[in-house]
Protein backbone atom coordinates (compact mmCIF):
# COMPACT_ATOMS: atom_id res chain seq x y z
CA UNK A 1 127.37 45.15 133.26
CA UNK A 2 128.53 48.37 134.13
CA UNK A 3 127.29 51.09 131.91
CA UNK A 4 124.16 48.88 130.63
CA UNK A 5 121.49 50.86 129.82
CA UNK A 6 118.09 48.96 130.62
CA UNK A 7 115.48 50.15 127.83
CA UNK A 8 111.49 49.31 127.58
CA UNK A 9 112.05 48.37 124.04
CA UNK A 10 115.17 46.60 121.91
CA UNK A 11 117.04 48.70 119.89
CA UNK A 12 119.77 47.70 117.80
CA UNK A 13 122.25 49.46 115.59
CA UNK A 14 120.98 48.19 112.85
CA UNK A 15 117.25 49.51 114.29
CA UNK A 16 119.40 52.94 114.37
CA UNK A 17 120.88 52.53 111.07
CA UNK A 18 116.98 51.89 109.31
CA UNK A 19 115.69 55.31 110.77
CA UNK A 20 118.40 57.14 109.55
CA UNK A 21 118.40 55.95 106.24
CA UNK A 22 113.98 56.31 106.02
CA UNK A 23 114.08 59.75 107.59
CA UNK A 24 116.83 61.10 105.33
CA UNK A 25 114.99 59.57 101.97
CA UNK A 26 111.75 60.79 103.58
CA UNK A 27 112.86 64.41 104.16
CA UNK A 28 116.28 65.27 103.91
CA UNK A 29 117.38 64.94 107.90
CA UNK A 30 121.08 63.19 107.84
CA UNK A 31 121.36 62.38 111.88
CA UNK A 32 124.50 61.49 113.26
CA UNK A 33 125.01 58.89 115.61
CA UNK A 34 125.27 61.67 118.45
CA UNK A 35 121.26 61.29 117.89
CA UNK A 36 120.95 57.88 118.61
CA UNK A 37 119.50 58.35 121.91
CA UNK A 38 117.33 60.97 120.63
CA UNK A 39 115.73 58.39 118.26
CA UNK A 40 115.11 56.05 120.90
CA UNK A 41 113.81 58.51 123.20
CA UNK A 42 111.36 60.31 120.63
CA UNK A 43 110.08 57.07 118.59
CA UNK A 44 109.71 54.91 121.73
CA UNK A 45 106.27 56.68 121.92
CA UNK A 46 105.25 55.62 118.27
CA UNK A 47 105.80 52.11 119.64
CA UNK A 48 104.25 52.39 122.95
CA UNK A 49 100.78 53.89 121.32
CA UNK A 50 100.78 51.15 118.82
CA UNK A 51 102.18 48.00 121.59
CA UNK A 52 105.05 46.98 119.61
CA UNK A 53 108.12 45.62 121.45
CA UNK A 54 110.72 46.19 118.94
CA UNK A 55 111.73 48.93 116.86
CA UNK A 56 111.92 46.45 114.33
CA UNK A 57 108.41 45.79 114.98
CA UNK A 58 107.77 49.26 114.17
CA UNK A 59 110.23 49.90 111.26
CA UNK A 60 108.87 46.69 109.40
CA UNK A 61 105.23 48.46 110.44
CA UNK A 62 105.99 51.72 109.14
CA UNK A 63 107.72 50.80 105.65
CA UNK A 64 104.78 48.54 105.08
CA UNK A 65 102.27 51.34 104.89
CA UNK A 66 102.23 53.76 102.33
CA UNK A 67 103.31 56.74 101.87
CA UNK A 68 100.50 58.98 102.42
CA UNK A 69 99.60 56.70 105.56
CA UNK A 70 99.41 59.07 108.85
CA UNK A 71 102.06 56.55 110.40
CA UNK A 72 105.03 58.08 108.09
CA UNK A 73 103.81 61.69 109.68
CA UNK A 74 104.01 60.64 113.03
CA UNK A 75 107.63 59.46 112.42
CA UNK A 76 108.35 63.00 110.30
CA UNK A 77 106.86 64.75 113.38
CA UNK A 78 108.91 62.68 115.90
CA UNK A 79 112.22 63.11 114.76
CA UNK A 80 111.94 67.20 113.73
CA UNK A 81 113.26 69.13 115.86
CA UNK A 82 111.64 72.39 116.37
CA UNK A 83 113.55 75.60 118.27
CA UNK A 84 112.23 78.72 117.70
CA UNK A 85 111.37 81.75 119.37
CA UNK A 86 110.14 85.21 118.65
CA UNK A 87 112.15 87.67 116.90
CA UNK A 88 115.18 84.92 116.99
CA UNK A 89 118.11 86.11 115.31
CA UNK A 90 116.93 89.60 115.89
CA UNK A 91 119.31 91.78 113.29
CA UNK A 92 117.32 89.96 110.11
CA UNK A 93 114.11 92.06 111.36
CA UNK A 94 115.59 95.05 111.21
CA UNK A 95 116.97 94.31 107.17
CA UNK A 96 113.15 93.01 106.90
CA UNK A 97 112.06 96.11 108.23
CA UNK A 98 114.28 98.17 105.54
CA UNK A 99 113.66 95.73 102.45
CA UNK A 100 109.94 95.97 103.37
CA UNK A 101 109.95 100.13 103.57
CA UNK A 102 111.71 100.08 99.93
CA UNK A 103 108.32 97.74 98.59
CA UNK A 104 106.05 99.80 100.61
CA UNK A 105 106.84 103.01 98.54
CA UNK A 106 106.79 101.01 95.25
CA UNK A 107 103.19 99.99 96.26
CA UNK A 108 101.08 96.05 95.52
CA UNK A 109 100.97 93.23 96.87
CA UNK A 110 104.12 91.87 98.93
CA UNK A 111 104.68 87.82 98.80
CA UNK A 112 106.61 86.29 101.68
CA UNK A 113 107.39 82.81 102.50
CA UNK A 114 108.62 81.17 105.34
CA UNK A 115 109.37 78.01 104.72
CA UNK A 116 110.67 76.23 108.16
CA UNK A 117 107.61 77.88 110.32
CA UNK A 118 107.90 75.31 113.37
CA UNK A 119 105.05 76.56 116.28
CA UNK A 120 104.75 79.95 113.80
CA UNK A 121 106.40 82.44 116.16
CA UNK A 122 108.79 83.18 113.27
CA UNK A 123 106.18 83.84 110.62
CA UNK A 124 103.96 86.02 113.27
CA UNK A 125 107.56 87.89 113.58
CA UNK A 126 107.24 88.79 110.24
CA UNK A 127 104.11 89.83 110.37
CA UNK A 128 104.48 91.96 113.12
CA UNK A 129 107.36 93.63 110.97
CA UNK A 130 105.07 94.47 108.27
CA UNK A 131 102.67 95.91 110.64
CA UNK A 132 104.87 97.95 112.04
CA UNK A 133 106.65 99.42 108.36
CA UNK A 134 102.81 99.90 107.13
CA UNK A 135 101.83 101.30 110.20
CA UNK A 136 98.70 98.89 110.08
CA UNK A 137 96.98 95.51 111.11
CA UNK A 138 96.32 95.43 107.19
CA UNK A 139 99.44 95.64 105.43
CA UNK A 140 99.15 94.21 101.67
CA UNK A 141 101.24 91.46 102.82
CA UNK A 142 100.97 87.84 102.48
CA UNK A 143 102.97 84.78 104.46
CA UNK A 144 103.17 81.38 103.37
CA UNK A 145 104.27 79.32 106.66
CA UNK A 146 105.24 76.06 105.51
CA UNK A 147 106.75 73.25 107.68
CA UNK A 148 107.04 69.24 107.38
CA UNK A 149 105.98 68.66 111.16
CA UNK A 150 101.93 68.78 111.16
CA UNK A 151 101.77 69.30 114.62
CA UNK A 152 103.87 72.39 114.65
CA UNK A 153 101.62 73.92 112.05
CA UNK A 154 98.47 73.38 113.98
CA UNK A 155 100.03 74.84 117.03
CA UNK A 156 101.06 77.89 114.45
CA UNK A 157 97.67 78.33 113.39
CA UNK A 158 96.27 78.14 116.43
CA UNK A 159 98.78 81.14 117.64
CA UNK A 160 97.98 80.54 121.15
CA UNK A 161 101.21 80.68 123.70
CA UNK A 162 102.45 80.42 127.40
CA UNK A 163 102.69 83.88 127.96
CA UNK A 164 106.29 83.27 128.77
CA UNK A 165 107.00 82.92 124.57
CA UNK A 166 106.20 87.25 124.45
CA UNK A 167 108.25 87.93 128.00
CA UNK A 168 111.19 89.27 125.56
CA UNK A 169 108.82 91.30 123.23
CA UNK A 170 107.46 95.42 123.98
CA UNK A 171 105.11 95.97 126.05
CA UNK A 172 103.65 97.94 123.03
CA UNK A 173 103.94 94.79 121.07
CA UNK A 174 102.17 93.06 123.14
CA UNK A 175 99.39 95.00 123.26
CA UNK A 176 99.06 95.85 119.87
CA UNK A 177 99.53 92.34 118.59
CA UNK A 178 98.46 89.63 121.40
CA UNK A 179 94.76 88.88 123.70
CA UNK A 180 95.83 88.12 127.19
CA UNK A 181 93.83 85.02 128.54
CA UNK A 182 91.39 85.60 130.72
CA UNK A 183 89.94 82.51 133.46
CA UNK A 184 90.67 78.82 132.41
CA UNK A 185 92.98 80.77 129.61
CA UNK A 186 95.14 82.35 132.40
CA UNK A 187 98.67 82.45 131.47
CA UNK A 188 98.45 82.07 127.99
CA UNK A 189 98.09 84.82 125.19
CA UNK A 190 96.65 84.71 121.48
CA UNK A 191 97.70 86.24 118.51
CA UNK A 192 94.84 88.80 116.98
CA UNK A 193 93.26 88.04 114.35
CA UNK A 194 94.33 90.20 111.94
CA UNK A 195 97.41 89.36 112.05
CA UNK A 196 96.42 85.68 111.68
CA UNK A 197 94.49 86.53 108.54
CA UNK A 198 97.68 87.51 106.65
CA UNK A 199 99.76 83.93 106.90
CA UNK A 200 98.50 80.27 105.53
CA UNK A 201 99.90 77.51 107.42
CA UNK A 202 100.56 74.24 105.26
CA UNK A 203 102.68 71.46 105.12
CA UNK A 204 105.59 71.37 102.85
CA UNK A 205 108.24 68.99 102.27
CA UNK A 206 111.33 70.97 101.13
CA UNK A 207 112.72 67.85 99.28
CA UNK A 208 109.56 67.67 97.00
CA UNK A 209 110.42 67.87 93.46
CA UNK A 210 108.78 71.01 92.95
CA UNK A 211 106.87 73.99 95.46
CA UNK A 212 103.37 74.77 94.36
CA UNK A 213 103.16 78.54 95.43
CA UNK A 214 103.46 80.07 92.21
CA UNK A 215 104.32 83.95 92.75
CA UNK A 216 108.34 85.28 93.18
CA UNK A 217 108.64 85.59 96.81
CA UNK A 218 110.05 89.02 98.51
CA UNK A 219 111.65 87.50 101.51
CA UNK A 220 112.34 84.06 101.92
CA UNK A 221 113.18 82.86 105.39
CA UNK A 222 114.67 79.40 105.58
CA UNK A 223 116.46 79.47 108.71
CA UNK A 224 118.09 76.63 111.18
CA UNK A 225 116.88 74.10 108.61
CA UNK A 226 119.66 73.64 106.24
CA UNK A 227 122.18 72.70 108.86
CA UNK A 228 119.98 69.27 108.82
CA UNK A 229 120.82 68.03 105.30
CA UNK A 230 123.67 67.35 103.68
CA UNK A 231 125.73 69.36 101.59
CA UNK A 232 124.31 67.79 97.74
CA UNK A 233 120.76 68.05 99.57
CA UNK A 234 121.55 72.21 100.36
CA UNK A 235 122.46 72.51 96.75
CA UNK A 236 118.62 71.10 95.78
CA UNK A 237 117.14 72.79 97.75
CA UNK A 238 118.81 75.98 97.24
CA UNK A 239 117.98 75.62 93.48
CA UNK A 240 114.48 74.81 94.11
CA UNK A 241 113.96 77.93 96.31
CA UNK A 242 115.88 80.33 94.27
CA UNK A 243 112.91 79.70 91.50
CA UNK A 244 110.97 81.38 93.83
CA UNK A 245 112.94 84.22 93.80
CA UNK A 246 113.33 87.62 91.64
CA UNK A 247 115.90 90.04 91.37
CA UNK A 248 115.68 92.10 94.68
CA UNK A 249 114.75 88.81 96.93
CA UNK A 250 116.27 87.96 99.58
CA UNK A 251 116.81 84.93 101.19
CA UNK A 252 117.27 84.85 104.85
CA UNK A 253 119.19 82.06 106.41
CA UNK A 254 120.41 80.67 110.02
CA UNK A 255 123.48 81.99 111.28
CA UNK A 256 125.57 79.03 111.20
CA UNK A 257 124.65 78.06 107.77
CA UNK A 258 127.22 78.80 104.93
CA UNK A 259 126.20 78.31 101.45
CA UNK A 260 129.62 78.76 99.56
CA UNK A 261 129.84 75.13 97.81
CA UNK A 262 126.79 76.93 96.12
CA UNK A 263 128.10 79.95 95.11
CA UNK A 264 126.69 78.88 91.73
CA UNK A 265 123.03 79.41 92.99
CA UNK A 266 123.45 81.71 95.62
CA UNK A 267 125.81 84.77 97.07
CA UNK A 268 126.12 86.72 100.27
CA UNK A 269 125.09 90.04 100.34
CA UNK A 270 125.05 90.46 103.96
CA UNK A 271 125.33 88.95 107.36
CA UNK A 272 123.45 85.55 106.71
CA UNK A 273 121.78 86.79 103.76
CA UNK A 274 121.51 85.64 100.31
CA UNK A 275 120.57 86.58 97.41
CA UNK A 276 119.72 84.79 93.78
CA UNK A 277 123.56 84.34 92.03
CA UNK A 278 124.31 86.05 88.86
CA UNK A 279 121.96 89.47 90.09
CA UNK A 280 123.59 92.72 90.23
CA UNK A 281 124.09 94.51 93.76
């Protein structure tokens, strides 16, 4: 038939329809049916490593394991999708660069939180922000980098990259803040260590009930995330992260993400930038 496509393993809608519904429940992701091939495509692996012939094989697999089982992560970490690059979304450094100078001159400890840290170049360009307002590898500065892809996080804390990732950034920058490989590391640079020493990598769910951090965050950056959940989900989350903020926080957000049904929680006070409603200025 013309227009058949042949596939390893059977799919159904209904197969489509199960994986929407357990990946939204699990963490928020609506997909729209513009992703169906996308699901096939990324979950046909799960079944291939386990030698299941049906994705309802696998679906009745996966929702007979647990929660906590490493199965459900593997899904998580199939269907995230992670784009990121350094210094994406440049103009939000440069208001990072100003909010940061104003905390620097009121002195202690500054408490940041990225909270959709994919492969970590966003959190390390952060980092290299506060470096660069402090004027040091030691800036009293701390990063949460949270994500709900494992794998992402590992590569994050690793901080090791095809040395194509830093072709956009300063030479200066990368001097300063990256170790060329040398040998069998050809082609690939590292991010020093002391400016790995200033972010914690750990998983987070954002649709968990509560966050466990416990101090007001400075900056939060929850960018390109949002635009995955639904509109009642946004309004959740937004609440939950908004605890986490104080009056001069500010929450950076992606640039085609538009918070206005929650103008209750949140308001604009600059070009995708929010800060805490009901707050003065």
């Amino acid at each position: 038939m013309a227009g058949l496509v042949q596939r390893d393993f059977d799919y159904t809608d209904r197969d489509f329809r199960r994986v929407c519904e357990l990946i939204r429940r699990r963490v928020g992701i609506a997909l729209t049916d513009s992703k169906r091939d996308m699901v096939y495509s990324r979950l046909s692996r799960r079944l291939r490593a386990l030698g299941l012939p049906r994705f309802a094989d696998y679906l009745a697999y996966l929702e007979s394991r647990p929660e906590e089982d490493e199965e459900w992560q593997q899904f998580t970490n199939a269907l995230t999708t992670n784009l990121t690059s350094f210094f994406r979304e440049s103009h939000h450094f440069e208001v990072l660069a100003e909010q940061l100078a104003k905390l620097k001159a009121r002195g202690g400890q500054v408490d940041l939180w990225c909270c959709a840290a994919s492969t970590g170049e966003e959190p390390y360009s952060i980092l290299i922000t506060a470096c660069e307002v402090w004027g040091s590898m030691k800036p009293p500065v701390r990063l949460w980098a949270t994500d709900v892809d494992t794998q992402v996080l590992e590569t994050g804390a690793r901080g090791i990259y095809p040395i194509d990732r830093v072709a956009s950034l300063s030479e200066e920058r990368k001097k300063r803040f990256f170790l060329r490989g040398t040998g069998a590391n050809e082609g690939l640079v590292r991010v020093k260590p002391a400016l790995r020493e200033l972010v914690e990598f750990a998983p987070l769910n954002l649709l968990d009930v509560s966050y466990p951090k416990t101090p007001t965050f400075a900056a939060i950056f929850c960018r390109n995330v949002m635009i995955y959940f639904d509109k009642p989900t946004q309004r959740e989350i937004l609440a939950r992260l908004v605890q986490k903020m104080g009056p001069d926080s500010l929450l950076y957000t992606g640039h085609s993400e538009n918070y206005m049904h929650a103008a209750d929680i949140v308001v604009p006070c600059g070009r995708s930038l929010y800060r805490r409603a009901g707050v003065a200025g």
